[in-house]
N, C-alpha and C. Protein backbone atom coordinates (compact mmCIF):
# COMPACT_ATOMS: atom_id res chain seq x y z
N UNK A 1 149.30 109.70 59.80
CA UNK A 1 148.95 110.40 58.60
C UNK A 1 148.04 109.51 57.77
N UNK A 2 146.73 110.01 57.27
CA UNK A 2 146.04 109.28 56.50
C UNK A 2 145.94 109.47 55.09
N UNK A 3 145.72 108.63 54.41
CA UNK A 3 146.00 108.75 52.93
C UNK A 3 144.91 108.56 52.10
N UNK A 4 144.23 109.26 51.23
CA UNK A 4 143.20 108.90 50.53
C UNK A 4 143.26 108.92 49.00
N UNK A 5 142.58 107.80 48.34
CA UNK A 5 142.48 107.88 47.10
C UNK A 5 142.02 108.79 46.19
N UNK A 6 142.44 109.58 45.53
CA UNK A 6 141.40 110.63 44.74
C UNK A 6 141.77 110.48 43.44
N UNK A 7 141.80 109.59 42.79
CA UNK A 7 141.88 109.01 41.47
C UNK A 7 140.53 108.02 40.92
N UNK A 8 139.88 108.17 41.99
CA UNK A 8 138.76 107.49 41.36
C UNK A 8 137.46 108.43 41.01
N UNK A 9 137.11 108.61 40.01
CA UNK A 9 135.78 109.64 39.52
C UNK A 9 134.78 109.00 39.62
N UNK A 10 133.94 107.79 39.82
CA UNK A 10 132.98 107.36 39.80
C UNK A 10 132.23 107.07 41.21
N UNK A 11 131.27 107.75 41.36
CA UNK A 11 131.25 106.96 42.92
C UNK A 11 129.62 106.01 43.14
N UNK A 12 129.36 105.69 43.53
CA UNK A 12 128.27 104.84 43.88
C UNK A 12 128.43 103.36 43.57
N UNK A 13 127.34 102.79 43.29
CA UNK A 13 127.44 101.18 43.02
C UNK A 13 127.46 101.15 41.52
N UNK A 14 128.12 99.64 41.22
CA UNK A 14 128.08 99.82 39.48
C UNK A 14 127.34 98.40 39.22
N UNK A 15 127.51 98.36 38.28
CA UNK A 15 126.62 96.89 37.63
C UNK A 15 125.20 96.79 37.90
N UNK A 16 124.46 95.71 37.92
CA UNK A 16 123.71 95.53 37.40
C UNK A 16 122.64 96.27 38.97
N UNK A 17 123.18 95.42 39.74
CA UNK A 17 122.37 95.45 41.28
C UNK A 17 122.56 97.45 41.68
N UNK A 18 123.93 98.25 41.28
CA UNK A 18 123.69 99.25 41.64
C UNK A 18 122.58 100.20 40.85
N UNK A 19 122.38 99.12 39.43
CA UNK A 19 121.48 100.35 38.63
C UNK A 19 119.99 100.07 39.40
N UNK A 20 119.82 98.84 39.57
CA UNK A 20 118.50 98.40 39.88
C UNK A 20 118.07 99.31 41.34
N UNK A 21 119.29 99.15 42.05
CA UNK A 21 119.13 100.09 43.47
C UNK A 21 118.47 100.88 44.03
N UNK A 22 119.18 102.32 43.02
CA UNK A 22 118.62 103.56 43.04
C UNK A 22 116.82 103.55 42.51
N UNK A 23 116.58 103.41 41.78
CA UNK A 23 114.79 102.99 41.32
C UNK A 23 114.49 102.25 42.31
N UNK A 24 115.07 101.15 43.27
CA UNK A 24 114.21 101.13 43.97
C UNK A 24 114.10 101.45 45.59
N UNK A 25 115.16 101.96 45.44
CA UNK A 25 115.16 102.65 46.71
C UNK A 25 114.13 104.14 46.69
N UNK A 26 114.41 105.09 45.51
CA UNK A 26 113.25 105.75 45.37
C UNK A 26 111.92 105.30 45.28
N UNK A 27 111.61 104.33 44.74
CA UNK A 27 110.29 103.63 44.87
C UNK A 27 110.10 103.39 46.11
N UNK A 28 110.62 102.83 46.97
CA UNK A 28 110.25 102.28 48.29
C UNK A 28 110.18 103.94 49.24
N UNK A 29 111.09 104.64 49.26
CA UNK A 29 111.06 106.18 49.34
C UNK A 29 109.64 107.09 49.26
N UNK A 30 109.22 106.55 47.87
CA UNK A 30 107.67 107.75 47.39
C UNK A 30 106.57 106.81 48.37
N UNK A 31 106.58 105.43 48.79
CA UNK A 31 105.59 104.54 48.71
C UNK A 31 105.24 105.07 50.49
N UNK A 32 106.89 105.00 51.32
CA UNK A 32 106.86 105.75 52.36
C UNK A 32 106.51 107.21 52.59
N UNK A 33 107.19 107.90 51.87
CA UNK A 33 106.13 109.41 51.95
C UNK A 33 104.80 109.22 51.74
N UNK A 34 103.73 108.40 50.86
CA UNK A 34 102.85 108.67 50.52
C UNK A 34 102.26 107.49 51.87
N UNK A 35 102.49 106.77 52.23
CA UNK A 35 102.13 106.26 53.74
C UNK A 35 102.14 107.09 54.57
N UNK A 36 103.35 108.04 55.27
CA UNK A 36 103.60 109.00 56.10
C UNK A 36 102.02 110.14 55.98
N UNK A 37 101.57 110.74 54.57
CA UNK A 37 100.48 111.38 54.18
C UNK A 37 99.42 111.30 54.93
N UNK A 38 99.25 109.86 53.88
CA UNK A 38 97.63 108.87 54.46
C UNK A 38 97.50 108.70 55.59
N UNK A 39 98.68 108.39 56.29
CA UNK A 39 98.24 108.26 58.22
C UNK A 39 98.05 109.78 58.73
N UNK A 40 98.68 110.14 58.54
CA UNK A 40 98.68 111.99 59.11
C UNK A 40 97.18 112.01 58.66
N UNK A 41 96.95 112.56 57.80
CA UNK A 41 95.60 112.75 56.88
C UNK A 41 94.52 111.94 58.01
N UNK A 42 94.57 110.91 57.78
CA UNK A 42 93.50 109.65 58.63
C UNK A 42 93.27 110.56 60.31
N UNK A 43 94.24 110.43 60.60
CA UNK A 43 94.56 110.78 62.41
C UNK A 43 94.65 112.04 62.13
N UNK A 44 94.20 112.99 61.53
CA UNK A 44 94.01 114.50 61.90
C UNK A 44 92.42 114.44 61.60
N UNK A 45 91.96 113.71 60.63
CA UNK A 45 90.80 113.52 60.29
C UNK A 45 89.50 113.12 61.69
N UNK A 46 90.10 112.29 61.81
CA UNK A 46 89.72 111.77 63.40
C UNK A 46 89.05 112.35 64.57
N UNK A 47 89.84 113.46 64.52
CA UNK A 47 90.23 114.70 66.03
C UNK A 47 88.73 115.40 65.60
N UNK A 48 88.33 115.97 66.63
CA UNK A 48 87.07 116.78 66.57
C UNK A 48 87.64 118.31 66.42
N UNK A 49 86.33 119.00 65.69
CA UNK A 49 87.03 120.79 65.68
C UNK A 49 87.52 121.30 66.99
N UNK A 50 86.78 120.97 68.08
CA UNK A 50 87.69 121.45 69.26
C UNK A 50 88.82 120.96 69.25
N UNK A 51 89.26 119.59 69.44
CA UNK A 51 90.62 118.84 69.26
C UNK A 51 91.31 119.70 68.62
N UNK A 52 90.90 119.63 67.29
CA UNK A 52 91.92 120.88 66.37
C UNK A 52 91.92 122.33 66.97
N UNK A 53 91.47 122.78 67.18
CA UNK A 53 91.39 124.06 67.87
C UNK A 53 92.41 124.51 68.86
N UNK A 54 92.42 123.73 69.41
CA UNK A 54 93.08 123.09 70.31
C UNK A 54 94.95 123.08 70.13
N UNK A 55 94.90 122.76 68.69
CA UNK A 55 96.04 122.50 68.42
C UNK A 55 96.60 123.51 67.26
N UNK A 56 95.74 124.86 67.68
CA UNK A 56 95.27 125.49 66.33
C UNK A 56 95.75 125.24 65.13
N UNK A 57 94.66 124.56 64.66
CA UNK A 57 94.33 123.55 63.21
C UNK A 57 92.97 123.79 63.23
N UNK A 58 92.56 123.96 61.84
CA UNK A 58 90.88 123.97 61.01
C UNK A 58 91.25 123.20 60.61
N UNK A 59 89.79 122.43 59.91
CA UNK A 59 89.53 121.10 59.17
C UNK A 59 90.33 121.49 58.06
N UNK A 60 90.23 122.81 57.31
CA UNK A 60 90.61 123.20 55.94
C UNK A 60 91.92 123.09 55.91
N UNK A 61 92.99 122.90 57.28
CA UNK A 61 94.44 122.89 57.23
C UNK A 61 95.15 121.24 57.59
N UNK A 62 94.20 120.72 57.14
CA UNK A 62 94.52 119.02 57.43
C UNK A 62 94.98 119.04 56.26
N UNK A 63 94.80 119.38 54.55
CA UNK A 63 95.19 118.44 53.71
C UNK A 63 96.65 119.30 53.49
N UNK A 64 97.11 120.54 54.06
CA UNK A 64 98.33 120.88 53.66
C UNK A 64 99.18 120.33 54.84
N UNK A 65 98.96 120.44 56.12
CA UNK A 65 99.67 119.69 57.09
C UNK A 65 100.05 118.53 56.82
N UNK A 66 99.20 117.57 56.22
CA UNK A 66 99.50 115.97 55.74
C UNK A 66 100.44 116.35 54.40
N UNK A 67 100.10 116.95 53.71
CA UNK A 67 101.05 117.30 52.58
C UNK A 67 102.67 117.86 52.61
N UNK A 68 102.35 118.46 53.86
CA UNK A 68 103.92 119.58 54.37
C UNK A 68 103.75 120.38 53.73
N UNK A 69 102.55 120.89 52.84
CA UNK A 69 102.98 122.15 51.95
C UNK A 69 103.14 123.62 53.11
């Protein structure tokens, strides 16, 4: 039989290092999405209209593909 605590309301890290954490784990987070972008973007850029064609993709659908919109 296992037993669990449920008297505690707070959950994550506390003090100083857990506040600092979260900011920068989202920071390091946006810096990676916006890397993930720029390479997609670059290397679709690359490919010739047949290439894209190919993969049916137009030039005009590179900046939402790199975007995910």
């Amino acid at each position: 039989m296992a037993a669990f605590d449920t008297h505690r309301t707070a959950y994550g890290a506390h003090g100083l290092f857990g506040r600092l954490g979260f900011p920068l784990a989202a920071l390091v987070g946006a810096a990676s999405s916006w890397n993930d972008t720029r390479m997609t973007r670059n290397e679709l850029q690359k490919l010739s209209d047949r290439e894209l064609n190919d993969i049916g993709l137009v030039r005009g659908d590179i900046e939402h593909i790199a975007t995910g919109r």
